[in-house]
PDB file of N, CA and C in Angstrom:
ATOM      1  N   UNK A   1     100.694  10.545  90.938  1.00  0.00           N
ATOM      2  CA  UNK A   1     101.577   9.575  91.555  1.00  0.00           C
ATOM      3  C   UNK A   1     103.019   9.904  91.157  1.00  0.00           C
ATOM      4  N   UNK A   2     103.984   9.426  92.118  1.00  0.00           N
ATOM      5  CA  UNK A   2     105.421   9.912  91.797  1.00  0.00           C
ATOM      6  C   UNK A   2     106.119   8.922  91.140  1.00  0.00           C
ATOM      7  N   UNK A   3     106.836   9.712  89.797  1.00  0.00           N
ATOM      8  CA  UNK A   3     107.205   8.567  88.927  1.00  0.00           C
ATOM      9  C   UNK A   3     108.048   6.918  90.030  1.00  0.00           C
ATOM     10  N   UNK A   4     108.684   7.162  90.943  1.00  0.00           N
ATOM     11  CA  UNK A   4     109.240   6.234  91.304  1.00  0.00           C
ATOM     12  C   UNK A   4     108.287   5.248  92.069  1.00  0.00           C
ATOM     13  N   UNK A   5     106.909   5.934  92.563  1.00  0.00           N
ATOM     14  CA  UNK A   5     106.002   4.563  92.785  1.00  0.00           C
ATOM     15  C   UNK A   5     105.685   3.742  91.702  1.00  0.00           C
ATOM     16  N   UNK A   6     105.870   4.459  90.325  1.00  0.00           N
ATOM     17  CA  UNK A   6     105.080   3.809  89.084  1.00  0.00           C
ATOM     18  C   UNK A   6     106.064   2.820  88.485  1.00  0.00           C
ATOM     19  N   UNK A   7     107.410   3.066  88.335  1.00  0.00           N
ATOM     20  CA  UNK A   7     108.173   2.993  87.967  1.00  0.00           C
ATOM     21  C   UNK A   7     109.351   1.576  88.554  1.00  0.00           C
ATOM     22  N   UNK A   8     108.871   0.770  88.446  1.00  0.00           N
ATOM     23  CA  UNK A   8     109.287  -0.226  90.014  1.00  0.00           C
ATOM     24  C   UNK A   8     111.120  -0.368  89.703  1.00  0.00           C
ATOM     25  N   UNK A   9     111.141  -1.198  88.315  1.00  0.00           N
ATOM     26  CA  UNK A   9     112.351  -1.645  88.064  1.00  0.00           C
ATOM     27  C   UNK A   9     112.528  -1.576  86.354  1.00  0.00           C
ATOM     28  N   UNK A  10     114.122  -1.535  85.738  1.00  0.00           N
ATOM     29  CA  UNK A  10     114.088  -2.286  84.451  1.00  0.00           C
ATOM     30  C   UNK A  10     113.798  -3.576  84.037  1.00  0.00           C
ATOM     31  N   UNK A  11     113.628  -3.662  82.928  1.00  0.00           N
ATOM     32  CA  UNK A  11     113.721  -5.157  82.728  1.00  0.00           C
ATOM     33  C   UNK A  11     114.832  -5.923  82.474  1.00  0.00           C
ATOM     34  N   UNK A  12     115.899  -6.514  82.869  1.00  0.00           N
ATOM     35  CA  UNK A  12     116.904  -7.048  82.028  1.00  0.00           C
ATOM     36  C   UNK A  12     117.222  -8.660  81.644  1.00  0.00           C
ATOM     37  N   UNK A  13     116.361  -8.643  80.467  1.00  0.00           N
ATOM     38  CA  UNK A  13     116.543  -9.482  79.958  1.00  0.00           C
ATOM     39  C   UNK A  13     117.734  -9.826  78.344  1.00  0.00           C
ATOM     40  N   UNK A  14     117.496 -10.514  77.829  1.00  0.00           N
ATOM     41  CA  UNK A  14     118.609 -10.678  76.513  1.00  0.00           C
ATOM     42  C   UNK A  14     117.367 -10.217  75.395  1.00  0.00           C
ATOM     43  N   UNK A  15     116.110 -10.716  75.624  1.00  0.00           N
ATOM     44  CA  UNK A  15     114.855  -9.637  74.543  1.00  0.00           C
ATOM     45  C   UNK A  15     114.882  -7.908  74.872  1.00  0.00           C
ATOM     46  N   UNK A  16     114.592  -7.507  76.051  1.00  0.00           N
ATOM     47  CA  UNK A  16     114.992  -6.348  76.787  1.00  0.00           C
ATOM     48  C   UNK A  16     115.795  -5.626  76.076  1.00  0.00           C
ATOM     49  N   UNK A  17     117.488  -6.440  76.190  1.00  0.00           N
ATOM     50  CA  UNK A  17     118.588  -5.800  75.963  1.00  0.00           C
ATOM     51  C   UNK A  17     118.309  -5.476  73.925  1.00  0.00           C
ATOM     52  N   UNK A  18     118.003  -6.678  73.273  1.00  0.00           N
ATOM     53  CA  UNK A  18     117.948  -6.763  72.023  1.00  0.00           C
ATOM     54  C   UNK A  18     117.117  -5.308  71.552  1.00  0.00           C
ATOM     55  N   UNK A  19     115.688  -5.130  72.349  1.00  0.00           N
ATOM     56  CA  UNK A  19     115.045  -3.939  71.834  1.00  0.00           C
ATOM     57  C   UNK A  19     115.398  -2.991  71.577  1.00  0.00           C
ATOM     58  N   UNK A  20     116.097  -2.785  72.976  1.00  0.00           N
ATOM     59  CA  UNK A  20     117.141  -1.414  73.218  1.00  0.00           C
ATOM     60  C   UNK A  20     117.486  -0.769  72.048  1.00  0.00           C
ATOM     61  N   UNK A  21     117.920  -1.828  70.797  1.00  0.00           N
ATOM     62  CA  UNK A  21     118.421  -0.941  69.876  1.00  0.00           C
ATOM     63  C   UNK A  21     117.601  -0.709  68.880  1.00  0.00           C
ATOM     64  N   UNK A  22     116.396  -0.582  68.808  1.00  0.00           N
ATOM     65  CA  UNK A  22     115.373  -0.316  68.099  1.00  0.00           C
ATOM     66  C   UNK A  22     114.386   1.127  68.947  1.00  0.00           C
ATOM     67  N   UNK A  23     115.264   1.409  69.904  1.00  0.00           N
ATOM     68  CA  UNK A  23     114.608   2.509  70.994  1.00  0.00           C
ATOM     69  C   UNK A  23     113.642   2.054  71.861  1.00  0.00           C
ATOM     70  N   UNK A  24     113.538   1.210  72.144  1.00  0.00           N
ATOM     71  CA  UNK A  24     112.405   0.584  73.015  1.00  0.00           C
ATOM     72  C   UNK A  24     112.692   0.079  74.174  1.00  0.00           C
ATOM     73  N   UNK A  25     112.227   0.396  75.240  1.00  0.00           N
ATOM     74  CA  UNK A  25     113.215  -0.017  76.646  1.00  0.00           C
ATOM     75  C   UNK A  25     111.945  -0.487  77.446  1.00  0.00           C
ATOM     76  N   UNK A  26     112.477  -1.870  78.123  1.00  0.00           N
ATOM     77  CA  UNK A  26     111.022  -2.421  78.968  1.00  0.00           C
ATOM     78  C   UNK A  26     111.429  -2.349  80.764  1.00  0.00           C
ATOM     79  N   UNK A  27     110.507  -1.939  81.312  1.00  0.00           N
ATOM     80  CA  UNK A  27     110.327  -1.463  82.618  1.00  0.00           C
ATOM     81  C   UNK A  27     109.214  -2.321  83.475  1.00  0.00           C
ATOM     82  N   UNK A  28     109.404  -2.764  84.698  1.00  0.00           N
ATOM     83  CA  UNK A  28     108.431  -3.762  85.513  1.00  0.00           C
ATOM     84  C   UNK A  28     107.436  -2.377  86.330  1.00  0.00           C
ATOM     85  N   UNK A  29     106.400  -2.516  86.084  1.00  0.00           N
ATOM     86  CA  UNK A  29     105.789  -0.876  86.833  1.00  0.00           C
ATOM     87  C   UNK A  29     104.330  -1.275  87.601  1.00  0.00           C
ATOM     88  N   UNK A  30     104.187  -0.502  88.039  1.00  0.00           N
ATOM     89  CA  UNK A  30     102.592  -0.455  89.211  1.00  0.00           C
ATOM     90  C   UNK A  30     101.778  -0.950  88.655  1.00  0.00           C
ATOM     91  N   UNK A  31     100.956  -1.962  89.381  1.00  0.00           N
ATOM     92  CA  UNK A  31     100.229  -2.349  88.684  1.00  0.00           C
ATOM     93  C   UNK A  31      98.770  -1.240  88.180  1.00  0.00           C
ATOM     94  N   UNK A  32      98.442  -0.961  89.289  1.00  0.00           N
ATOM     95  CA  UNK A  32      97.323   0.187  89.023  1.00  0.00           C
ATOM     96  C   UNK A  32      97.783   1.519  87.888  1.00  0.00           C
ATOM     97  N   UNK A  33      99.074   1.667  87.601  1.00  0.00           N
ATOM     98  CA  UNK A  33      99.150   2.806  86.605  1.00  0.00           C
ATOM     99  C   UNK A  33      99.410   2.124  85.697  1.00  0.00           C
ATOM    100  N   UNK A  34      98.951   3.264  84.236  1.00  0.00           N
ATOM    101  CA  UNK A  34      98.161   3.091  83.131  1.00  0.00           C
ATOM    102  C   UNK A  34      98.874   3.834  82.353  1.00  0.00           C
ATOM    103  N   UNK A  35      98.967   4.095  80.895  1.00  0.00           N
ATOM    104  CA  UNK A  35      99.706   3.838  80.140  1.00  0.00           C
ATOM    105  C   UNK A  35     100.184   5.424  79.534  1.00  0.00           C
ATOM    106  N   UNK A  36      99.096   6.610  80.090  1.00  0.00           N
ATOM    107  CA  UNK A  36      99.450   8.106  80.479  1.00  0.00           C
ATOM    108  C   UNK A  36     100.670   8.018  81.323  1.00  0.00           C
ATOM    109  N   UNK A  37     100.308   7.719  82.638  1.00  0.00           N
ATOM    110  CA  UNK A  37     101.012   7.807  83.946  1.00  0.00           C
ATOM    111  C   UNK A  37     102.510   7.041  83.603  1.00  0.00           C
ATOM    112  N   UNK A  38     102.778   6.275  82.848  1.00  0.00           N
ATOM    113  CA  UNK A  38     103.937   5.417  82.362  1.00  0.00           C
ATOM    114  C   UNK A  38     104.559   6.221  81.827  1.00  0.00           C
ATOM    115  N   UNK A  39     103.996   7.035  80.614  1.00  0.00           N
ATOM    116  CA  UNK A  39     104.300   7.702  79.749  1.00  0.00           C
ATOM    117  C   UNK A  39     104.803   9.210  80.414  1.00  0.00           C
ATOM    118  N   UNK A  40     104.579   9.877  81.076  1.00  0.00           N
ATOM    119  CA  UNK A  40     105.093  10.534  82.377  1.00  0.00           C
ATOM    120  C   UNK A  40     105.800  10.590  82.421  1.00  0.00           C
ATOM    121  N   UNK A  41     106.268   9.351  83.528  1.00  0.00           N
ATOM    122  CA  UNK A  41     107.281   8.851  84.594  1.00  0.00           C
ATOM    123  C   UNK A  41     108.503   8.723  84.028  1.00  0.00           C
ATOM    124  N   UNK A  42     108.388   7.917  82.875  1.00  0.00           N
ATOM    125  CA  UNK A  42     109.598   7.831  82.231  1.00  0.00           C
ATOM    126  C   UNK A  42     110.159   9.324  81.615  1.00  0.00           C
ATOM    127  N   UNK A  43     109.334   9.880  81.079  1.00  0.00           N
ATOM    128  CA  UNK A  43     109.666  11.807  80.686  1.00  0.00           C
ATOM    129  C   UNK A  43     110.363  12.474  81.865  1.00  0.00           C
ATOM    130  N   UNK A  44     109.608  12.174  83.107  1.00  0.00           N
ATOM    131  CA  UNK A  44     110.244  12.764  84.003  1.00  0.00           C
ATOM    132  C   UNK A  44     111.685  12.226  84.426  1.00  0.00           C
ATOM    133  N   UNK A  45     111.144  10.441  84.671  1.00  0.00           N
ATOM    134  CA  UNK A  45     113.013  10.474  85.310  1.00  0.00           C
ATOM    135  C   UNK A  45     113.932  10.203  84.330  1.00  0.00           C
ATOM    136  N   UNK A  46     113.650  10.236  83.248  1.00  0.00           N
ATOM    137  CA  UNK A  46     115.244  10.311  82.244  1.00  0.00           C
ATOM    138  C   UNK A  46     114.871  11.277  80.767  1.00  0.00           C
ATOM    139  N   UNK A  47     113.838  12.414  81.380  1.00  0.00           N
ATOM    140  CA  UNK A  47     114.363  13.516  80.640  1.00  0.00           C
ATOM    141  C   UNK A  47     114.457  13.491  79.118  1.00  0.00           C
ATOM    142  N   UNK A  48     113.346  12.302  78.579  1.00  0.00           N
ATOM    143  CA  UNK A  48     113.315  12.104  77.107  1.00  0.00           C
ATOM    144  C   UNK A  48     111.581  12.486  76.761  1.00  0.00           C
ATOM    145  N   UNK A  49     111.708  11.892  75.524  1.00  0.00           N
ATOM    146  CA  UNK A  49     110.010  12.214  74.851  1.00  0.00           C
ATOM    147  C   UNK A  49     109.771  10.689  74.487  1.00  0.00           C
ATOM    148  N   UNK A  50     108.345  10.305  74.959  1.00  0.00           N
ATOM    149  CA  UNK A  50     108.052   8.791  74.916  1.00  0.00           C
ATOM    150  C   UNK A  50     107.055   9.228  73.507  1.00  0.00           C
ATOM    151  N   UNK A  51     107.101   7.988  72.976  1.00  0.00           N
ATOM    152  CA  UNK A  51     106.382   8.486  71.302  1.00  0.00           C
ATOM    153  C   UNK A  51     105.431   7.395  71.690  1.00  0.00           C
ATOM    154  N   UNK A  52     105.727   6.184  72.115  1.00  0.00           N
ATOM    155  CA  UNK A  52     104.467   4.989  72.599  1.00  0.00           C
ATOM    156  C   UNK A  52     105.020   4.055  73.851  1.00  0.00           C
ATOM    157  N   UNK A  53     103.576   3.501  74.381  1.00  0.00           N
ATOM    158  CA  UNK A  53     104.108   2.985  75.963  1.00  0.00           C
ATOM    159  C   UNK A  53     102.277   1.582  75.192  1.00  0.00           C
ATOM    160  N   UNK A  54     103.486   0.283  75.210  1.00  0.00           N
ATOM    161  CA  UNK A  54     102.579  -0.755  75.275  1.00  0.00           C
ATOM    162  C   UNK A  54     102.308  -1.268  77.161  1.00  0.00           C
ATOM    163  N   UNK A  55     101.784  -2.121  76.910  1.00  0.00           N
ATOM    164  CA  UNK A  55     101.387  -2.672  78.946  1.00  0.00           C
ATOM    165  C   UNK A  55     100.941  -4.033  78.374  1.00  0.00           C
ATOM    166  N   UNK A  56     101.802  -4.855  79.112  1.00  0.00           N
ATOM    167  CA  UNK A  56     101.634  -6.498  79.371  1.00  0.00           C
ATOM    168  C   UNK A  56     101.124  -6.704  80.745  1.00  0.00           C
ATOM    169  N   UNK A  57     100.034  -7.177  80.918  1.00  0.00           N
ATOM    170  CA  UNK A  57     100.235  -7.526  82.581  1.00  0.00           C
ATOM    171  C   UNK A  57     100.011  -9.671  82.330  1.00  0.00           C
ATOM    172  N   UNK A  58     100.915  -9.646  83.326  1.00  0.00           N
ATOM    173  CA  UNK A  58     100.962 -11.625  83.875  1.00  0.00           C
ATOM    174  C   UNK A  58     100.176 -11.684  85.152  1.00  0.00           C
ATOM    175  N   UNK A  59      98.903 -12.488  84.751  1.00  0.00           N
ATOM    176  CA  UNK A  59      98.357 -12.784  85.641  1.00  0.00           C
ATOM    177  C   UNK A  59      99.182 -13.620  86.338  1.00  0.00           C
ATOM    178  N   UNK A  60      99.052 -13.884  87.848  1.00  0.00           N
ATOM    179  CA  UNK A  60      99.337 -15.136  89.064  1.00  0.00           C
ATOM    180  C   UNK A  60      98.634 -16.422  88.708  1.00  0.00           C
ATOM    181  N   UNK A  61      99.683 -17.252  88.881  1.00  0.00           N
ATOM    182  CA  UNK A  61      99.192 -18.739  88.827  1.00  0.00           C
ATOM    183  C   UNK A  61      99.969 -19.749  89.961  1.00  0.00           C
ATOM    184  N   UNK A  62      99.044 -20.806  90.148  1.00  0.00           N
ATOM    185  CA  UNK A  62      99.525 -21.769  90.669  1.00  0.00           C
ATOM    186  C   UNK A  62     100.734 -22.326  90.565  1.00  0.00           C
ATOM    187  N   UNK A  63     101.624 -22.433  91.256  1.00  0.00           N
ATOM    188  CA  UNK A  63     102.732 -23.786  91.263  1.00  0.00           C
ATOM    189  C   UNK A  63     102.372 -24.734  91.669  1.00  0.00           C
ATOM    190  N   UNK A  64     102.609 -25.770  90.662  1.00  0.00           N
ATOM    191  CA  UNK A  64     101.964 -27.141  90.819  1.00  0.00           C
ATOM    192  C   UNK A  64     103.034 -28.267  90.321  1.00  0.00           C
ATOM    193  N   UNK A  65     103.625 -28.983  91.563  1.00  0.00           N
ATOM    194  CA  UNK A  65     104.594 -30.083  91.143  1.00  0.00           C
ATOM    195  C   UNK A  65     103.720 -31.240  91.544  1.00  0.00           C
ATOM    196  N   UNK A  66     104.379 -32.132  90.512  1.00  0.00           N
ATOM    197  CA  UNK A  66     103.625 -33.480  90.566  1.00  0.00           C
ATOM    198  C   UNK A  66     102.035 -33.729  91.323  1.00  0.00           C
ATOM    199  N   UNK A  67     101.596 -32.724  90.333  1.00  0.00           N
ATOM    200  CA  UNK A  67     100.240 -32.680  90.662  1.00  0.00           C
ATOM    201  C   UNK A  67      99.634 -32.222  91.735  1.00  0.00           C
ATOM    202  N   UNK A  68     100.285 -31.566  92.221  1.00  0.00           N
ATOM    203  CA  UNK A  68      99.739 -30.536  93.548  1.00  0.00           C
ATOM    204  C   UNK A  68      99.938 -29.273  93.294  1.00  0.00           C
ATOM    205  N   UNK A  69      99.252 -28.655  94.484  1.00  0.00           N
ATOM    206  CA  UNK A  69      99.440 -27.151  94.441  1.00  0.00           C
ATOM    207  C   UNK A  69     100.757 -26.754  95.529  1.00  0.00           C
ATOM    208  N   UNK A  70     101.655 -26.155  95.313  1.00  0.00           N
ATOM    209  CA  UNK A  70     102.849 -26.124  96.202  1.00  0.00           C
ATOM    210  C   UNK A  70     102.953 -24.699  96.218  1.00  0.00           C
ATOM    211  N   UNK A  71     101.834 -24.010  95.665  1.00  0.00           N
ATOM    212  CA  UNK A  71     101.940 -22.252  95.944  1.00  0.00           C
ATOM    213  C   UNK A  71     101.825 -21.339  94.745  1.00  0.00           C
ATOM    214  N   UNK A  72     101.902 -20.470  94.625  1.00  0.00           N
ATOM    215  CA  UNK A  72     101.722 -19.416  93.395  1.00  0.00           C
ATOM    216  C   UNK A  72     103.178 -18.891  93.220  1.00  0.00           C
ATOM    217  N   UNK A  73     102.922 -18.315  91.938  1.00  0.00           N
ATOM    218  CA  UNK A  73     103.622 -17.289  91.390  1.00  0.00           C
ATOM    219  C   UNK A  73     103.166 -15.918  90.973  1.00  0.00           C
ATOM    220  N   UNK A  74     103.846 -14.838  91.844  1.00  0.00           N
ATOM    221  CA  UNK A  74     103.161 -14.063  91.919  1.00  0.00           C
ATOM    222  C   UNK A  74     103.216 -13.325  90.122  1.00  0.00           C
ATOM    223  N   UNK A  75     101.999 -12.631  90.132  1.00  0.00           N
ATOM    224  CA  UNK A  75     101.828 -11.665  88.659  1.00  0.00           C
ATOM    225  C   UNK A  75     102.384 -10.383  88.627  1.00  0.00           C
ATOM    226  N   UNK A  76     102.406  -9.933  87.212  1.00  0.00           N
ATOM    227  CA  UNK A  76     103.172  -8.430  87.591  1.00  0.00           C
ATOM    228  C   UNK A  76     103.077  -7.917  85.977  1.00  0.00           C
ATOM    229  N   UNK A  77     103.373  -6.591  85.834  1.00  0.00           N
ATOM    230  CA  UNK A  77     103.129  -5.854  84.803  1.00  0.00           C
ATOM    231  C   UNK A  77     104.284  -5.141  84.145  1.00  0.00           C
ATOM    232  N   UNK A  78     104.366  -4.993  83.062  1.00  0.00           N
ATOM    233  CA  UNK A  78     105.267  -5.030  81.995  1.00  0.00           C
ATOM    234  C   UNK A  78     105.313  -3.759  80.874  1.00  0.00           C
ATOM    235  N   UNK A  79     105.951  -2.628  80.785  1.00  0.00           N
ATOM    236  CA  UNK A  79     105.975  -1.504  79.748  1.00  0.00           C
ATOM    237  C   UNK A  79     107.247  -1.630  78.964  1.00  0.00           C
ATOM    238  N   UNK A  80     106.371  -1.679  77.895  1.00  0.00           N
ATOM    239  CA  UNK A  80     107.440  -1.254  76.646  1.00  0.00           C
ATOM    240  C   UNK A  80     107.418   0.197  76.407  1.00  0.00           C
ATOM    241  N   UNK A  81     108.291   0.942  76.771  1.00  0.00           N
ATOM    242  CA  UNK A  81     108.306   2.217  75.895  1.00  0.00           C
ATOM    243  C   UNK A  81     108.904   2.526  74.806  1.00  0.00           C
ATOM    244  N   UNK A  82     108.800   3.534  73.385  1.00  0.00           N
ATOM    245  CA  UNK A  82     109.597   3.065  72.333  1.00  0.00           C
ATOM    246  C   UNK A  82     109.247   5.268  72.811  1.00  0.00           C
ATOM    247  N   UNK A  83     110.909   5.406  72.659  1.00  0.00           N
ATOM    248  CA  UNK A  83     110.896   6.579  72.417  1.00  0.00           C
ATOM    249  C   UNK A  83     110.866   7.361  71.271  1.00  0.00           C
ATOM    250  N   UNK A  84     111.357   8.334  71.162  1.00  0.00           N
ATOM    251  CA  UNK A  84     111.192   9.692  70.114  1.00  0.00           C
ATOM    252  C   UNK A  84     112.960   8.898  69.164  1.00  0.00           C
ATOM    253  N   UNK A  85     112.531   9.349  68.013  1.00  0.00           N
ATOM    254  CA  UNK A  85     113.592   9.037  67.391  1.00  0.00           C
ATOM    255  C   UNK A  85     114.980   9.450  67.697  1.00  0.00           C
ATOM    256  N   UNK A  86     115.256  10.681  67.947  1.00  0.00           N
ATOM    257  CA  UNK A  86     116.528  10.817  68.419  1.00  0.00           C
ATOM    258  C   UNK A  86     116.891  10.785  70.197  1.00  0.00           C
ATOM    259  N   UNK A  87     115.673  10.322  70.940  1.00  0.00           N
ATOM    260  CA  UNK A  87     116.144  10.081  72.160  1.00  0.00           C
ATOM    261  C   UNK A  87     116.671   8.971  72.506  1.00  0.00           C
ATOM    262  N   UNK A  88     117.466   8.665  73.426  1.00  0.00           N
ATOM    263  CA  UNK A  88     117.881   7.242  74.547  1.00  0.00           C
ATOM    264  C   UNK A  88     117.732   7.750  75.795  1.00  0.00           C
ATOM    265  N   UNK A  89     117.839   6.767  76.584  1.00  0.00           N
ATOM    266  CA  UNK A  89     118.576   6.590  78.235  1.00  0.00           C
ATOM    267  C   UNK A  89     119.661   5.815  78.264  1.00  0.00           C
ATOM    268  N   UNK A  90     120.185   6.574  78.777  1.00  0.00           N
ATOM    269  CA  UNK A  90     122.067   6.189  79.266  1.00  0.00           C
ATOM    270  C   UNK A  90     121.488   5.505  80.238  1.00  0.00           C
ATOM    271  N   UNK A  91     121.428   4.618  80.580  1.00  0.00           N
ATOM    272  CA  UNK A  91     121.054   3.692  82.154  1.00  0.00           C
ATOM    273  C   UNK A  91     121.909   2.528  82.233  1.00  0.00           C
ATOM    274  N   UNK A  92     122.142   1.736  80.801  1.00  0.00           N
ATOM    275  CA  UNK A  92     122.761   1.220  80.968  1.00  0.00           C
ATOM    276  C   UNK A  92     124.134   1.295  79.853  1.00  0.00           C
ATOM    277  N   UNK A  93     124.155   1.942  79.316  1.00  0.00           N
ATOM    278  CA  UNK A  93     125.406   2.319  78.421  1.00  0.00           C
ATOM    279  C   UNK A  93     126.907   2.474  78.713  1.00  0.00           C
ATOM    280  N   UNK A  94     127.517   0.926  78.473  1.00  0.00           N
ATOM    281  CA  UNK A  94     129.040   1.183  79.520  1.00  0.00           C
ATOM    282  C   UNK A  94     129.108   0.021  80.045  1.00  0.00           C
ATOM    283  N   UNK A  95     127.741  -0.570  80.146  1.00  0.00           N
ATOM    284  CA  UNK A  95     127.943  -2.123  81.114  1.00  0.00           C
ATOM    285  C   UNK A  95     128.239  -2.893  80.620  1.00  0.00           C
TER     286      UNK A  95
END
């Protein structure tokens, strides 16, 4: 699979941003790829060495106001990668 199907989005959050400086950068990715294929993708599109790749996935749940069902929220999946000690990604460096 091509890293950019796997690879959906960053994460940017203020936990996200905090990791960053511990080398660890979190990415929203396919649900069907797995934690090789993560480990990849990221090698390939920013040209570093991944040392570990965790995977969160959020199941879908109901939205439910005042006791009804008013629809879902959809689920989605979650990589932490923590790179090689002397690597980064410049992706967001500057903002």
């Amino acid at each position: 699979m091509d890293y950019t199907k796997i690879l959906l989005r960053p994460v940017v959050t203020e936990k996200a941003t905090a990791l960053r400086e511990g080398n660890v950068y979190a990415f929203f990715v396919a649900p069907k790829a797995n934690k090789i294929e993560i480990g990849k993708a990221v090698e390939e599109a920013f040209k570093v060495k991944v040392a570990n790749v965790n995977v969160i996935t959020v199941k879908p749940r109901r939205r439910v106001r005042q006791g009804r069902v008013k629809g879902r929220i959809a689920g989605y999946r979650k990589a932490y990668v923590t790179l090689a000690a002397d690597n980064k990604i410049d992706f967001f460096e500057g903002v």
